[in-house]
N, C-alpha and C. Protein backbone atom coordinates (compact mmCIF):
# COMPACT_ATOMS: atom_id res chain seq x y z
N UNK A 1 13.86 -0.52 34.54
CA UNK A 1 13.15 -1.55 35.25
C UNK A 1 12.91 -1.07 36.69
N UNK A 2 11.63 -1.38 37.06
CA UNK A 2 11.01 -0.62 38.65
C UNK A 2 11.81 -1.47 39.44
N UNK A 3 12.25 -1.15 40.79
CA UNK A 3 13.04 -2.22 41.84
C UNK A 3 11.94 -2.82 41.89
N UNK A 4 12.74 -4.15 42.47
CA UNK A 4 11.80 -5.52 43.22
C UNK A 4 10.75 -6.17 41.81
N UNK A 5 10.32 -5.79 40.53
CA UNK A 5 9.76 -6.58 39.96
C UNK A 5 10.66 -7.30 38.66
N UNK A 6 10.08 -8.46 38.15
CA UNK A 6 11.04 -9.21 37.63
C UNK A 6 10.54 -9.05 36.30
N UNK A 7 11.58 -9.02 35.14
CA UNK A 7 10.59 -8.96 33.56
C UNK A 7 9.14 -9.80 33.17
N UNK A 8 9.06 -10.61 34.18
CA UNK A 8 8.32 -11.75 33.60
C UNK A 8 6.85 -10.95 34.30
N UNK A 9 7.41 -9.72 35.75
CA UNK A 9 5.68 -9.21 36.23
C UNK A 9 5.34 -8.44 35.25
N UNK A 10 6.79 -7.36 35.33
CA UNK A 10 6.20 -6.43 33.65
C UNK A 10 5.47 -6.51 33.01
N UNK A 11 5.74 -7.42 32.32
CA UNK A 11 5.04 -8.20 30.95
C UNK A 11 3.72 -8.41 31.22
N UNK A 12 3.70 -9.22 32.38
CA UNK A 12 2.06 -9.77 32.93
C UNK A 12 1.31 -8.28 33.29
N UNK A 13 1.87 -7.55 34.03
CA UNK A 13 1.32 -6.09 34.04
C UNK A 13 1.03 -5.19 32.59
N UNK A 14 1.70 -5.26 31.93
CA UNK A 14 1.40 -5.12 30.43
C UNK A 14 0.07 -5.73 29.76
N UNK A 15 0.10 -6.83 29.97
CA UNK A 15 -1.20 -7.71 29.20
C UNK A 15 -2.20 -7.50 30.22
N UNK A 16 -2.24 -7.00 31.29
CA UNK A 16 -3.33 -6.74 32.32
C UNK A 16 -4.33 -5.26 31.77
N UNK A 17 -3.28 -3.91 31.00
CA UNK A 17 -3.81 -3.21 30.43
C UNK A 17 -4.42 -3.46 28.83
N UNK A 18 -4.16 -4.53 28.48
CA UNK A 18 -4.81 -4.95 26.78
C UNK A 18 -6.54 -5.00 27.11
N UNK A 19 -6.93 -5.59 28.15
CA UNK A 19 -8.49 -5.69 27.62
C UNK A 19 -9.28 -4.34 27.97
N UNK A 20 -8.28 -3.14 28.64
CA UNK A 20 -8.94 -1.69 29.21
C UNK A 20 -8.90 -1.27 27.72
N UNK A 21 -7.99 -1.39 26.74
CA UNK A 21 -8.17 -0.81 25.62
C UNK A 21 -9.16 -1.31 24.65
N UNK A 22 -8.87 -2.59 24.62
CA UNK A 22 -10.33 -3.56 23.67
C UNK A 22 -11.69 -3.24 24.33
N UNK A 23 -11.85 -2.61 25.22
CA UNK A 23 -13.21 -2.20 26.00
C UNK A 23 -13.46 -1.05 25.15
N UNK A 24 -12.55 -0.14 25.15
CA UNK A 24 -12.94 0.98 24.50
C UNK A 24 -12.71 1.36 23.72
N UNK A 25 -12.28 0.06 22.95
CA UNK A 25 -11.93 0.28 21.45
C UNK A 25 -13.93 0.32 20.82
N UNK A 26 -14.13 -1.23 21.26
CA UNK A 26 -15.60 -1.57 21.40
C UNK A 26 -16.51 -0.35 21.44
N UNK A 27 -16.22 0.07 22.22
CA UNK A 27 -17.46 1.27 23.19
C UNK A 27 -17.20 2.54 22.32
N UNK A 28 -15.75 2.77 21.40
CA UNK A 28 -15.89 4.00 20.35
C UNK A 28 -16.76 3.37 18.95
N UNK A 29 -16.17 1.78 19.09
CA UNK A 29 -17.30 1.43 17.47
C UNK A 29 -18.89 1.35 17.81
N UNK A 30 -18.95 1.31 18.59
CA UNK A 30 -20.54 0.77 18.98
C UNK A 30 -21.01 2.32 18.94
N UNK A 31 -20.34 3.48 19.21
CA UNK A 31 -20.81 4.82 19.52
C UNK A 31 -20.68 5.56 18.22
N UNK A 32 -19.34 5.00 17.64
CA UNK A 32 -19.66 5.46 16.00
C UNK A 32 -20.95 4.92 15.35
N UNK A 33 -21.29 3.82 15.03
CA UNK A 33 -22.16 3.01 14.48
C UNK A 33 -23.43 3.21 14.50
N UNK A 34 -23.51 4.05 16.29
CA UNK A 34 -25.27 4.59 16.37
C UNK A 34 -25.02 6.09 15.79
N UNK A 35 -24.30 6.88 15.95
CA UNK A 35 -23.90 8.01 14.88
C UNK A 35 -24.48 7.67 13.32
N UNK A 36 -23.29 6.81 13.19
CA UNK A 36 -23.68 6.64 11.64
C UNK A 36 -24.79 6.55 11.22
N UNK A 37 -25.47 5.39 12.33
CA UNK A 37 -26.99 4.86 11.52
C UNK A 37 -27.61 6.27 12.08
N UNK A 38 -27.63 7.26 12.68
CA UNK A 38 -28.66 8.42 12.80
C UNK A 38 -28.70 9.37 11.84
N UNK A 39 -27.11 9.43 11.30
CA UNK A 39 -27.02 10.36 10.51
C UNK A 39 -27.37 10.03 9.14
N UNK A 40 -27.03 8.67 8.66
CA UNK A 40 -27.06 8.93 6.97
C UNK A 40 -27.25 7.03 6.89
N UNK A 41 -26.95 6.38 7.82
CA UNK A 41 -27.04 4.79 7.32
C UNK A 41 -28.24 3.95 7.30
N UNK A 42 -29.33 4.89 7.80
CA UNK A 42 -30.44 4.11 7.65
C UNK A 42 -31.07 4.47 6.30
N UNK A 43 -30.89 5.33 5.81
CA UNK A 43 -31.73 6.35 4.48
C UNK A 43 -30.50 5.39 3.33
N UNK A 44 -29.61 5.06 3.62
CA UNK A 44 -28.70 4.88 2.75
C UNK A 44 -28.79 2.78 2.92
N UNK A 45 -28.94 2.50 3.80
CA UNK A 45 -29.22 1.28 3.80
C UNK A 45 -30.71 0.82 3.42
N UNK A 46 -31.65 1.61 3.66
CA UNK A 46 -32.71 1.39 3.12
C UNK A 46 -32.47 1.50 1.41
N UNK A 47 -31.87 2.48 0.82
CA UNK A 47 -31.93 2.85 -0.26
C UNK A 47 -31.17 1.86 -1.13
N UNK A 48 -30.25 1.22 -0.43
CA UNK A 48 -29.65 -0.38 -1.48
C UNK A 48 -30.94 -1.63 -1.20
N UNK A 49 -30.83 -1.77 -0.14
CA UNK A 49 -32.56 -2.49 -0.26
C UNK A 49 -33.48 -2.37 -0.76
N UNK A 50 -33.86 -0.88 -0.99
CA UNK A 50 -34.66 -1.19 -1.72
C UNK A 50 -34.43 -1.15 -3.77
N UNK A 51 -33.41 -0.99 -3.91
CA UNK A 51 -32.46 -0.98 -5.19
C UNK A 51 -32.41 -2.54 -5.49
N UNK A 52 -31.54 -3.76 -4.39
CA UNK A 52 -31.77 -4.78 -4.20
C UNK A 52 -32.95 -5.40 -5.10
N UNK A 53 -34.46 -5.08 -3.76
CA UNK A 53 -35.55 -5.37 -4.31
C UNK A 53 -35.81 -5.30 -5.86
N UNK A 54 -35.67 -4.06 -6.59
CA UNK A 54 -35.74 -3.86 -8.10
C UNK A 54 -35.04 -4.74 -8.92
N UNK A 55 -34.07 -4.92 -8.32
CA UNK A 55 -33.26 -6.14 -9.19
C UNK A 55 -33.66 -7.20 -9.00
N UNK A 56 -34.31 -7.72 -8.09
CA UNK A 56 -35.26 -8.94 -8.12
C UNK A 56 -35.91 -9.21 -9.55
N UNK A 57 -36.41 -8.24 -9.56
CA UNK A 57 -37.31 -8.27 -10.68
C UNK A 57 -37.38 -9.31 -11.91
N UNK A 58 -35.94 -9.07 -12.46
CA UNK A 58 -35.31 -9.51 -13.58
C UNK A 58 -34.70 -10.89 -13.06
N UNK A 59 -34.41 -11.94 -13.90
CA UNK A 59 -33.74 -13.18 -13.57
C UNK A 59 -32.38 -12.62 -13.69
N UNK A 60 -32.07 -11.53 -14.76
CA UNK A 60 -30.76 -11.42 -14.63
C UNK A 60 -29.85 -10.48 -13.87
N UNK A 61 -30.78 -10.33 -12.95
CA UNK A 61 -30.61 -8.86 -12.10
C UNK A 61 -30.51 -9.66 -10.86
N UNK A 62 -31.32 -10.79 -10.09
CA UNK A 62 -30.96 -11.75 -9.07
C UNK A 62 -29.70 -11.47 -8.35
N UNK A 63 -28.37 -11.95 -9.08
CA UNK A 63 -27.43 -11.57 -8.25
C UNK A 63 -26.78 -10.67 -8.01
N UNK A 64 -27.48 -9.33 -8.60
CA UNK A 64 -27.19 -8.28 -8.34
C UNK A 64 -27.70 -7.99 -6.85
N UNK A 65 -29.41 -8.30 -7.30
CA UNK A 65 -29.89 -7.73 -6.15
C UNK A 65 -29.53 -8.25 -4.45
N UNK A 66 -28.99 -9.84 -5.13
CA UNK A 66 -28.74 -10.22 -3.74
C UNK A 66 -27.33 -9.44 -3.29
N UNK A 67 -26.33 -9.18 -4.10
CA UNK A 67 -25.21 -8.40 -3.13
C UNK A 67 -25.39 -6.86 -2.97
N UNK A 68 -26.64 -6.53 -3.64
CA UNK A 68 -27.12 -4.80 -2.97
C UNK A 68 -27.76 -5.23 -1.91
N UNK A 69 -28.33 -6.53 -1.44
CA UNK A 69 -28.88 -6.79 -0.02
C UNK A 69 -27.63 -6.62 0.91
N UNK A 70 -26.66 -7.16 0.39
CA UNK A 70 -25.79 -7.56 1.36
C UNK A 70 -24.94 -5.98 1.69
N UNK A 71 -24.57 -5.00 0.23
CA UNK A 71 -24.57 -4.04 0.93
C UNK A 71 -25.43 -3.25 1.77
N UNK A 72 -26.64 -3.26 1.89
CA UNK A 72 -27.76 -2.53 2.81
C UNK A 72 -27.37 -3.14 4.08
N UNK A 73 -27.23 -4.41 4.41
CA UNK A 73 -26.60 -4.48 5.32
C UNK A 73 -24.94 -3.83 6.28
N UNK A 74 -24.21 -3.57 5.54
CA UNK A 74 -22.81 -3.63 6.02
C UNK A 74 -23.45 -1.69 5.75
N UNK A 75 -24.05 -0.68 4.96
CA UNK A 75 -24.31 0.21 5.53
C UNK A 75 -24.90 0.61 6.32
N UNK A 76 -25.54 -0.49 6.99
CA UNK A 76 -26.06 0.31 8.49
C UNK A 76 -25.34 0.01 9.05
N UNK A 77 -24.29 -0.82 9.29
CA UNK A 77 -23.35 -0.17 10.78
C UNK A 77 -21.63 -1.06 10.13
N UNK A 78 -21.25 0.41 9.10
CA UNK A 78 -20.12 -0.18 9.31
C UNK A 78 -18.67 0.06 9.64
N UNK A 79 -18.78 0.20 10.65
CA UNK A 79 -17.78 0.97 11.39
C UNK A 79 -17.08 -0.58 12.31
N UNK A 80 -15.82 -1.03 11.78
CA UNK A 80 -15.05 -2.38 12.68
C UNK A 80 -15.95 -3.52 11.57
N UNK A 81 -16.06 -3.09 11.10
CA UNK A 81 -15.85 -4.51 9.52
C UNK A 81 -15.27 -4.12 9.01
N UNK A 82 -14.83 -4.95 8.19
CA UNK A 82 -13.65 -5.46 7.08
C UNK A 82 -14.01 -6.57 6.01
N UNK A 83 -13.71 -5.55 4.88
CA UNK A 83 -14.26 -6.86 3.66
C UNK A 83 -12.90 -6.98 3.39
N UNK A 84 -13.43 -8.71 2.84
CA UNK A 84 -11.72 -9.54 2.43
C UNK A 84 -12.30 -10.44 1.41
N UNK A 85 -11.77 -11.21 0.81
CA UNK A 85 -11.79 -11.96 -0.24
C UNK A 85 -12.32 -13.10 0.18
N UNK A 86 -13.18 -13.82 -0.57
CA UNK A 86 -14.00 -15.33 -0.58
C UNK A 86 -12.87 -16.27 0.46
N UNK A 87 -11.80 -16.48 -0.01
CA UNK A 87 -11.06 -17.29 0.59
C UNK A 87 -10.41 -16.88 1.69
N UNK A 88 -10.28 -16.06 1.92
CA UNK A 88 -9.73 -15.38 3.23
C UNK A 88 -10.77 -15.66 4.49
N UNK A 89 -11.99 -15.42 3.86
CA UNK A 89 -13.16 -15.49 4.97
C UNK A 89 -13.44 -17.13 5.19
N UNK A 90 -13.45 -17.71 4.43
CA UNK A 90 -13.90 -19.41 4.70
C UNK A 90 -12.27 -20.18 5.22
N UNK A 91 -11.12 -19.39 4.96
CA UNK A 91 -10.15 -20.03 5.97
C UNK A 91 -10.32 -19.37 7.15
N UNK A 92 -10.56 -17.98 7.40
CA UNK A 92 -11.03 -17.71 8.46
C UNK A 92 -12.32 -18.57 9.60
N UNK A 93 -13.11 -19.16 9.08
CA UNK A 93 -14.20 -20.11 9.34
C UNK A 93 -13.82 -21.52 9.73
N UNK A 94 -12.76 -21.51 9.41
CA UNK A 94 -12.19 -23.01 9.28
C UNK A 94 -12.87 -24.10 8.12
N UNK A 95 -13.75 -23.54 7.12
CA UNK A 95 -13.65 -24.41 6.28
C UNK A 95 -12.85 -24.71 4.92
């Protein structure tokens, strides 16, 4: 323990460095993410979209195509998402 400060500044000095790291936690996903989409997530997100689309086609292909939409989405930038289960996400929501 440094002279003259009390556990309770510590601590507060501690949580003073948490948002320098959440800054650049941010600023490495946001820098991965334009990576990704340059390198391979736009050709690859286009390419479930338009896979998606084909499954339109069919009535029984519909809900296919709608969750190849939803992956075309989460491959263009997914770097700091997290898939979880139906119920995990709507208690997350609060409903």
């Amino acid at each position: 323990m440094e002279r003259g400060t009390s556990p309770e500044e510590q601590q507060s000095g501690k949580r003073r460095l948490l948002p320098l790291g959440k800054k650049r936690n941010d600023a490495m996903r946001t820098l991965g993410n334009i990576l990704w989409f340059l390198i391979g997530g736009l050709e690859m997100g286009l390419a479930w979209w338009l896979a998606g689309l084909v499954m339109y086609v069919s009535i029984v292909g519909i809900p296919f195509g709608i969750q190849h939409v939803k992956i075309a989405g989460l491959t263009l930038s997914p770097i700091g998402k997290t898939v979880v289960r139906e119920e995990v996400a709507q208690a997350a929501r609060g409903r």
